[in-house]
Protein backbone atom coordinates (compact mmCIF):
# COMPACT_ATOMS: atom_id res chain seq x y z
CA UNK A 1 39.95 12.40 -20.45
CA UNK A 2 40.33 15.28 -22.99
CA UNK A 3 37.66 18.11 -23.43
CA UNK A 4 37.77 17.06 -27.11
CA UNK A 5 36.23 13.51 -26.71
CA UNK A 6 34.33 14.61 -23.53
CA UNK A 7 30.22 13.67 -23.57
CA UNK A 8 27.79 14.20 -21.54
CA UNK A 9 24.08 12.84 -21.04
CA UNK A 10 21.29 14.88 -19.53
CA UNK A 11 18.52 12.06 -19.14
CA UNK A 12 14.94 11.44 -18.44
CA UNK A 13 14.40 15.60 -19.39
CA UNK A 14 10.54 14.41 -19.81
CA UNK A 15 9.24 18.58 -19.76
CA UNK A 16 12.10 19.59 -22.60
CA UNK A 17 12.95 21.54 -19.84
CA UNK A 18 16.64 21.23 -18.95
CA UNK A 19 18.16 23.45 -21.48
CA UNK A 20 16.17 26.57 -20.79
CA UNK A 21 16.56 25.63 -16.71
CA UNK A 22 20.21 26.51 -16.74
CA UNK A 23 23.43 28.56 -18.48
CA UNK A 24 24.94 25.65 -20.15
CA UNK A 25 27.46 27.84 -22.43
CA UNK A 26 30.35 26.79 -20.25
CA UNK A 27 30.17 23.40 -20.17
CA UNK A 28 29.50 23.38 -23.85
CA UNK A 29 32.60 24.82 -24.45
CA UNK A 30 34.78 22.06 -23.03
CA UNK A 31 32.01 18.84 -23.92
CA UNK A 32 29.47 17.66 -26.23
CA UNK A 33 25.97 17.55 -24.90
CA UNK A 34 23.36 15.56 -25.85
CA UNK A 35 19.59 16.04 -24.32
CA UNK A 36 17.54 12.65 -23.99
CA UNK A 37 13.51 13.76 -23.96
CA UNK A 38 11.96 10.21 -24.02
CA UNK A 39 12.12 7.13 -21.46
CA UNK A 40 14.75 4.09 -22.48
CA UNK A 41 12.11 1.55 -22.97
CA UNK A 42 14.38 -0.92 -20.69
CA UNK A 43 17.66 -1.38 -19.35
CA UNK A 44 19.58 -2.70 -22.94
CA UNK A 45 18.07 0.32 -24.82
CA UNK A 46 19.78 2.72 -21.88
CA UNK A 47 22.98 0.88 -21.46
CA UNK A 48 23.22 1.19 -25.78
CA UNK A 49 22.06 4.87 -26.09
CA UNK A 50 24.48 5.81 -22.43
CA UNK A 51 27.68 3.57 -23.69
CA UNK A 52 29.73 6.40 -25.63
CA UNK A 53 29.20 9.10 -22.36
CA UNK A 54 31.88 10.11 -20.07
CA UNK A 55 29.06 12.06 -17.71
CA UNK A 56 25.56 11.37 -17.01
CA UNK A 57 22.93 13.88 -15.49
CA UNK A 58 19.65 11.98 -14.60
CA UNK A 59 16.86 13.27 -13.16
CA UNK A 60 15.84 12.35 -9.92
CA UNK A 61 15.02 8.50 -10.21
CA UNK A 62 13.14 7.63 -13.26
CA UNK A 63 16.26 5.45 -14.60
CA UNK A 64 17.96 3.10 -12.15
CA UNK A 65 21.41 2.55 -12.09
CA UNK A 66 21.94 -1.27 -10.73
CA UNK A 67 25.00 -3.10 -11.53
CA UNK A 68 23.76 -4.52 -14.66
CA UNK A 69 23.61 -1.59 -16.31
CA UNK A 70 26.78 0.51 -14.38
CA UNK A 71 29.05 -2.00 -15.90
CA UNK A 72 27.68 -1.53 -19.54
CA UNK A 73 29.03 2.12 -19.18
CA UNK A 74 32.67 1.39 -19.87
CA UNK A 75 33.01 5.12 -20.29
CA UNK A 76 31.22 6.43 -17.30
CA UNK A 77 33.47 8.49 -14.93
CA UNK A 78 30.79 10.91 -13.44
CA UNK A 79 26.93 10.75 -12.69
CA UNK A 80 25.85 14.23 -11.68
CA UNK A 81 22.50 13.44 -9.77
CA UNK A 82 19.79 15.48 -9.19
CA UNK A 83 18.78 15.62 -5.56
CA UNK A 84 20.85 13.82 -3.21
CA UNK A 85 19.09 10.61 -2.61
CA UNK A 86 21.01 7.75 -3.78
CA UNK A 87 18.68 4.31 -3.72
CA UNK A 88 18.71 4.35 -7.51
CA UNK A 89 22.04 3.88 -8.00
CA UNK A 90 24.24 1.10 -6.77
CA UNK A 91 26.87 2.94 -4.88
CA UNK A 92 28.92 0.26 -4.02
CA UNK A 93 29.56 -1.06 -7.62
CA UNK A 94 30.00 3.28 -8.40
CA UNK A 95 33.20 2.88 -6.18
CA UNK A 96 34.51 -0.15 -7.34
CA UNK A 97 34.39 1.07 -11.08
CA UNK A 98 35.81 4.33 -9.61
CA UNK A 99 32.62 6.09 -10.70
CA UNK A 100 31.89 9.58 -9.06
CA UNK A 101 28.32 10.52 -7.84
CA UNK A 102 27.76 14.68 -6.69
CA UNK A 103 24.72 15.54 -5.98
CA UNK A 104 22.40 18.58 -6.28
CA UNK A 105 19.45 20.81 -4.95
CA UNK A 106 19.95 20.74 -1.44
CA UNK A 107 18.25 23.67 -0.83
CA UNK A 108 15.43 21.89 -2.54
CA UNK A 109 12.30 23.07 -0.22
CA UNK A 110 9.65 20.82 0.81
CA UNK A 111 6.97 23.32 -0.60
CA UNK A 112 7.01 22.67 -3.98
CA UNK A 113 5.74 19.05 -3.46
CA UNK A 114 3.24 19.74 0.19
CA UNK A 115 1.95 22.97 -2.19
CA UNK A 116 0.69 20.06 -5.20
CA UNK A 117 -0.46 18.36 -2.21
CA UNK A 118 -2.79 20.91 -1.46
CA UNK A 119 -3.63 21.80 -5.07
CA UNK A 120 -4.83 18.11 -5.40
CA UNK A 121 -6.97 18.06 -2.12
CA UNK A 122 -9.12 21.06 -3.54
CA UNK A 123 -8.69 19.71 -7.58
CA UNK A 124 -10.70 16.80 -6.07
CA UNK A 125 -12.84 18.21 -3.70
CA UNK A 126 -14.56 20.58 -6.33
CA UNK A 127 -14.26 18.86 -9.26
CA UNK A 128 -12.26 21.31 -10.89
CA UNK A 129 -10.68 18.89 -13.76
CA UNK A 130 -14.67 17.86 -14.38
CA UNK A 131 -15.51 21.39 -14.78
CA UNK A 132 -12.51 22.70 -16.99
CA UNK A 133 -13.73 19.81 -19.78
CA UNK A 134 -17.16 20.71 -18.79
CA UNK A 135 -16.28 24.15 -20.30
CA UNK A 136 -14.44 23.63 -22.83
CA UNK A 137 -16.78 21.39 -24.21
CA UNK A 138 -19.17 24.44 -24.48
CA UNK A 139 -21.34 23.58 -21.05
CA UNK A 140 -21.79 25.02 -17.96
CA UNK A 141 -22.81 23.73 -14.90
CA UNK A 142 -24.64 20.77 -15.93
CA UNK A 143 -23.02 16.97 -14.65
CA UNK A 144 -20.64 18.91 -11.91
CA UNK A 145 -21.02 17.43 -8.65
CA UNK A 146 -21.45 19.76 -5.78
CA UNK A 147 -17.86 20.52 -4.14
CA UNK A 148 -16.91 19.84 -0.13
CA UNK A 149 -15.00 22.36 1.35
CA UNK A 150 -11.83 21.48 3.36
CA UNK A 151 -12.55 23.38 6.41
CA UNK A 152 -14.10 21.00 8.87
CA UNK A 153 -13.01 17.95 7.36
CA UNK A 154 -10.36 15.76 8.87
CA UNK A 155 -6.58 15.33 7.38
CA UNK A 156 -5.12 12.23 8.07
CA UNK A 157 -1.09 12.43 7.05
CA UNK A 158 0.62 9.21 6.68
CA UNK A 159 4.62 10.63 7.31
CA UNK A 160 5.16 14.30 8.86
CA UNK A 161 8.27 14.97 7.95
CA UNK A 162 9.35 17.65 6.35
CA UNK A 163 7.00 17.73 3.58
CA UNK A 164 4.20 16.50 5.34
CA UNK A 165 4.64 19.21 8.20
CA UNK A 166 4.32 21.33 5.31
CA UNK A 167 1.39 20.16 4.38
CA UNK A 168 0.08 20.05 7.80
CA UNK A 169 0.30 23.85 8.71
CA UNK A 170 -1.42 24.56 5.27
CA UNK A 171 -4.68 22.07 5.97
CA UNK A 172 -4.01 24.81 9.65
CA UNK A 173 -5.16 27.60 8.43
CA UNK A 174 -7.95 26.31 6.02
CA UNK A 175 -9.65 24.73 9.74
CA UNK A 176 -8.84 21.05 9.05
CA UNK A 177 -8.54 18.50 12.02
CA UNK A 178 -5.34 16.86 11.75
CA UNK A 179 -4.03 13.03 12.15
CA UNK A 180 -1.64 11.92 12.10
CA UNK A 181 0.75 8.44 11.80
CA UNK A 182 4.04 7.12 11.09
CA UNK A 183 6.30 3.86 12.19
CA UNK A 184 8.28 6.46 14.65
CA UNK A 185 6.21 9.16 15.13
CA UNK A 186 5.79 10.66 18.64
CA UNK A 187 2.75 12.10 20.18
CA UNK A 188 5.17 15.71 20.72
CA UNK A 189 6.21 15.63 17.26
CA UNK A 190 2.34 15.45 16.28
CA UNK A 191 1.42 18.34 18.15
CA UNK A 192 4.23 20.18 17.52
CA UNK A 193 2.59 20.05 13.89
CA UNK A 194 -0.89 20.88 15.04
CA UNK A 195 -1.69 16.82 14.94
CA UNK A 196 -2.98 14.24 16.84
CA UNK A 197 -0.63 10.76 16.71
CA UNK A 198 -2.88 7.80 16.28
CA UNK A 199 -2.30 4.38 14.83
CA UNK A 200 -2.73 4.10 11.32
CA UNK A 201 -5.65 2.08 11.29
CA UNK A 202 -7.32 4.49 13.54
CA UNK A 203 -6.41 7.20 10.93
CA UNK A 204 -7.78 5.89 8.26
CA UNK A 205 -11.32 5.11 10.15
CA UNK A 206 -11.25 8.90 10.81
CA UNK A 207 -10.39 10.69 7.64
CA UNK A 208 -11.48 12.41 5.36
CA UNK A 209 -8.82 12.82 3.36
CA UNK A 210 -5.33 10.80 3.39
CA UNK A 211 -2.42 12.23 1.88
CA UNK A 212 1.26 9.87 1.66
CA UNK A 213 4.89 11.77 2.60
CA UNK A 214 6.78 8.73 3.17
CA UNK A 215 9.75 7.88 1.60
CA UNK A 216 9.99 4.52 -0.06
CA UNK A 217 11.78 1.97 1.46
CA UNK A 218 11.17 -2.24 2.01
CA UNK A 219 9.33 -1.61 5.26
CA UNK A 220 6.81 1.54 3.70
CA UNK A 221 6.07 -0.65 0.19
CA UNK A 222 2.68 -0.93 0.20
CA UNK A 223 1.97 1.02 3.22
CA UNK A 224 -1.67 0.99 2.30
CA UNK A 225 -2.96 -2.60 0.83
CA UNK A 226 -6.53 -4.10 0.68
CA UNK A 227 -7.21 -4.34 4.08
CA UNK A 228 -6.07 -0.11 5.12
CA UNK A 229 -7.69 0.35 1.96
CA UNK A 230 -11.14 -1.23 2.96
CA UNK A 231 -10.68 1.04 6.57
CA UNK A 232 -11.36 4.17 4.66
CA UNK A 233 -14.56 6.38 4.84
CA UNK A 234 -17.00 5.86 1.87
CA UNK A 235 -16.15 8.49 -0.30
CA UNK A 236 -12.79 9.45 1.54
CA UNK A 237 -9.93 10.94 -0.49
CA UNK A 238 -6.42 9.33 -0.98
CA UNK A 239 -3.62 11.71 -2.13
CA UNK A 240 -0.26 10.34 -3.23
CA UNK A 241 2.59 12.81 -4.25
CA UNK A 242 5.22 10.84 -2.59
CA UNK A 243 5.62 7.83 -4.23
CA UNK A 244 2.94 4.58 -6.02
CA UNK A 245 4.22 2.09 -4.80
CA UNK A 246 3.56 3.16 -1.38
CA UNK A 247 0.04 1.99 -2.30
CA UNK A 248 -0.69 -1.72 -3.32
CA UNK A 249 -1.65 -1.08 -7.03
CA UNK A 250 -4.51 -3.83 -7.28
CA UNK A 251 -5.66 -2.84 -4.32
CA UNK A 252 -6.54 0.90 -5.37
CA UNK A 253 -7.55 -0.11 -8.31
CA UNK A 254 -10.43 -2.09 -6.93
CA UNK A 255 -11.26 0.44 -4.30
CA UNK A 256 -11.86 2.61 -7.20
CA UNK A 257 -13.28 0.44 -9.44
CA UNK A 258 -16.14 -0.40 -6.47
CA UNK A 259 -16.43 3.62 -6.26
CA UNK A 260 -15.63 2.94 -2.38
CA UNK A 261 -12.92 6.11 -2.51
CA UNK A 262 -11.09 8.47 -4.47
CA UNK A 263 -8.21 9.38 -5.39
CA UNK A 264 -5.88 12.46 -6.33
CA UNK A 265 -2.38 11.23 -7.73
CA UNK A 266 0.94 12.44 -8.94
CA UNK A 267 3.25 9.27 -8.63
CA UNK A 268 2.75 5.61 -10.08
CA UNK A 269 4.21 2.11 -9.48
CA UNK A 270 5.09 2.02 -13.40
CA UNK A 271 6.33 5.71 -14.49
CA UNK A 272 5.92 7.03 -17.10
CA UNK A 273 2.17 5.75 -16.61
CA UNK A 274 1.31 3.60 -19.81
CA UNK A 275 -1.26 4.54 -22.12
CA UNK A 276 -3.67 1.85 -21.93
CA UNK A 277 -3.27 1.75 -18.05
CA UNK A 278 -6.68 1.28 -16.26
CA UNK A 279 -5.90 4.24 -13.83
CA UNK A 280 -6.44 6.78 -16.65
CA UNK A 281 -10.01 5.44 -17.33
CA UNK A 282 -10.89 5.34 -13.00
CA UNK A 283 -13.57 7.11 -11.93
CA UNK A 284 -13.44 9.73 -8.99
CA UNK A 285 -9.68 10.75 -9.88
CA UNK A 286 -7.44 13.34 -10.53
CA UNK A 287 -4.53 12.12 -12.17
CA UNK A 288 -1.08 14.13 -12.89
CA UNK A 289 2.09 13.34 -14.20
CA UNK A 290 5.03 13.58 -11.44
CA UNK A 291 5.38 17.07 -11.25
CA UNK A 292 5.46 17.36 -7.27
CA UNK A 293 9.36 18.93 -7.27
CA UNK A 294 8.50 20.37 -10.95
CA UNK A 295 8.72 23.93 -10.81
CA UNK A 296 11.16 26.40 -12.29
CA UNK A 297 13.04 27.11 -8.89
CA UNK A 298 13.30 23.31 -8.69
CA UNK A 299 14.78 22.58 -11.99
CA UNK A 300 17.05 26.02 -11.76
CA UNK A 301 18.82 24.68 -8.71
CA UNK A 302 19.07 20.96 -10.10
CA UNK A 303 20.64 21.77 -13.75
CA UNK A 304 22.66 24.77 -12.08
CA UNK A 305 24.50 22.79 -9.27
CA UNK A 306 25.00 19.66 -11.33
CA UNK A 307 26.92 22.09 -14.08
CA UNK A 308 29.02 23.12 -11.25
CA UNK A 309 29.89 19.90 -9.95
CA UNK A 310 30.36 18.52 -13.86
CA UNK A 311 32.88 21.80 -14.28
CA UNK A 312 34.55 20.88 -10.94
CA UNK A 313 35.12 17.43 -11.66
CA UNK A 314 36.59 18.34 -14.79
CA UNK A 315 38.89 20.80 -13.15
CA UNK A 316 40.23 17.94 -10.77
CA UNK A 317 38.13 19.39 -7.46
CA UNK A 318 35.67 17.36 -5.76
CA UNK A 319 31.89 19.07 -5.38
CA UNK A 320 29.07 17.88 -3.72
CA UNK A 321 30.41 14.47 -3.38
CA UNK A 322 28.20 12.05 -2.35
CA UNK A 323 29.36 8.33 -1.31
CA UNK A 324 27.46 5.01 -0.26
């Protein structure tokens, strides 16, 4: 591979935001690079618009690398991911095509995502999307609900890991009751947070508000279906910033549409969310568009690490390397 022919991709850059994220000047000295600000609308548009590029920088997961695609990138030597989670792309058919895979952001800190969480909580619980339209639409206080404070209330947190412990020493200090729940959660690792471990059904019953930090697996999809859905408070409050389909989609949507609970969301089963889709017309919502790890320290350490792997790997040295 020659600098002269050399491409590169930077995908799925939904914000416009890549360019001004990092000092690209020495990597476009030795490549071409071309910024992609809109979805592929499916996997034959991606494999046609990726086919010419040597290197590939997606973001996170919003385009999945299976097979079918990886081998309709003849060219493809390189994908410098964002983030070091791999379950998008099928690592196994990466090493058989000899494709490299470095990774970035490991530094990335949990607060950027448990901080949205909290942002949501209190969006919802005083109506603070309601009364921003309310005023720019020339009104005042007219048609906003009265808000509920957080203090008092009871946290349930489904996953308290990292970014759910976050979360957890946050709802602390604002004099929340915390639950807690996951598949191996122990009763020391609870309290440790400031939780009580209880089963999730229990947690549910209790809450007042539910927030999601699992990650997504076969054995967490739809974590929360029609029945756990049905065990919630009237009224209660679901947050999701982890990921949709953690939540049975049908499911929520009925919950919703029966005004049994709300909801405060950042992820989706279908991303970007369509237009027409009947979540953007629920009531009792707060809806946002991904940006949980979205914030400038974020994207600095993404773009920044994945142009120092791309200039490594061009130099012959291995960098961040990441392998199935």
């Amino acid at each position: 591979m020659t600098d002269a022919d050399l491409r590169v991709a930077v995908i799925d850059d939904w914000q416009a935001v890549a360019r001004l994220s990092a000092d690209w000047s020495l990597l476009e000295r030795r490549a071409q690079l071309q910024f992609f600000q809109e979805p592929f609308a499916d996997e034959a548009s991606a494999a046609a618009a990726l086919a010419p590029f040597q290197i590939i920088v997606p973001m996170r997961e919003r385009l999945q690398f299976p097979r079918s695609l990886l081998e309709r990138l003849p060219r493809l030597r390189l994908l410098a991911l964002t983030g070091y989670g791999t379950r998008h792309v099928d690592m196994a058919c990466c090493a058989q095509r000899h494709i490299v895979c470095c990774a970035s952001g490991g530094a990335y800190s949990p607060a950027a995502t448990a901080e949205l969480t909290l942002g949501l909580m209190l969006a919802a619980q005083r109506h603070l999307a309601r009364a921003d339209a309310t005023m720019r639409a020339g009104g005042w206080q007219r048609g906003i609900p009265l808000g509920r404070t957080l203090e008092g209330q009871t946290l349930g947190l489904i996953g308290l890991g990292r970014i759910g412990g976050r979360v957890a020493s946050y709802a602390r200090s604002l004099g929340m009751q915390l639950l807690a729940w996951s598949t191996n959660l122990t009763a020391a690792q609870a309290q440790a947070a400031g939780a009580t471990a209880v089963g999730k059904s229990e947690l549910l019953q209790r809450a007042d508000i539910v927030t999601l930090h699992l990650m997504l697996s076969q054995r967490s999809l739809a974590t929360l279906g029609a029945a756990e859905l049905a065990l919630m408070k009237p009224g209660a409050l679901l947050v999701n910033t982890a990921r949709g389909p953690l939540v049975e989609e049908q499911a929520l949507l009925a919950a919703l549409r029966d005004g049994r609970i709300r909801a405060a969301l950042d992820v989706y089963a279908q991303e970007p969310l369509p237009a027409d889709h009947p979540l953007r017309s629920m009531p009792d919502t707060v809806l946002i568009a991904h940006q949980g790890f979205s914030t400038e320290r974020t994207m600095a350490e993404f773009y920044g690490q994945s142009i120092e792997n791309i200039l490594a790997f061009l130099d012959g040295r291995a960098l961040r390397v990441v392998s199935a």
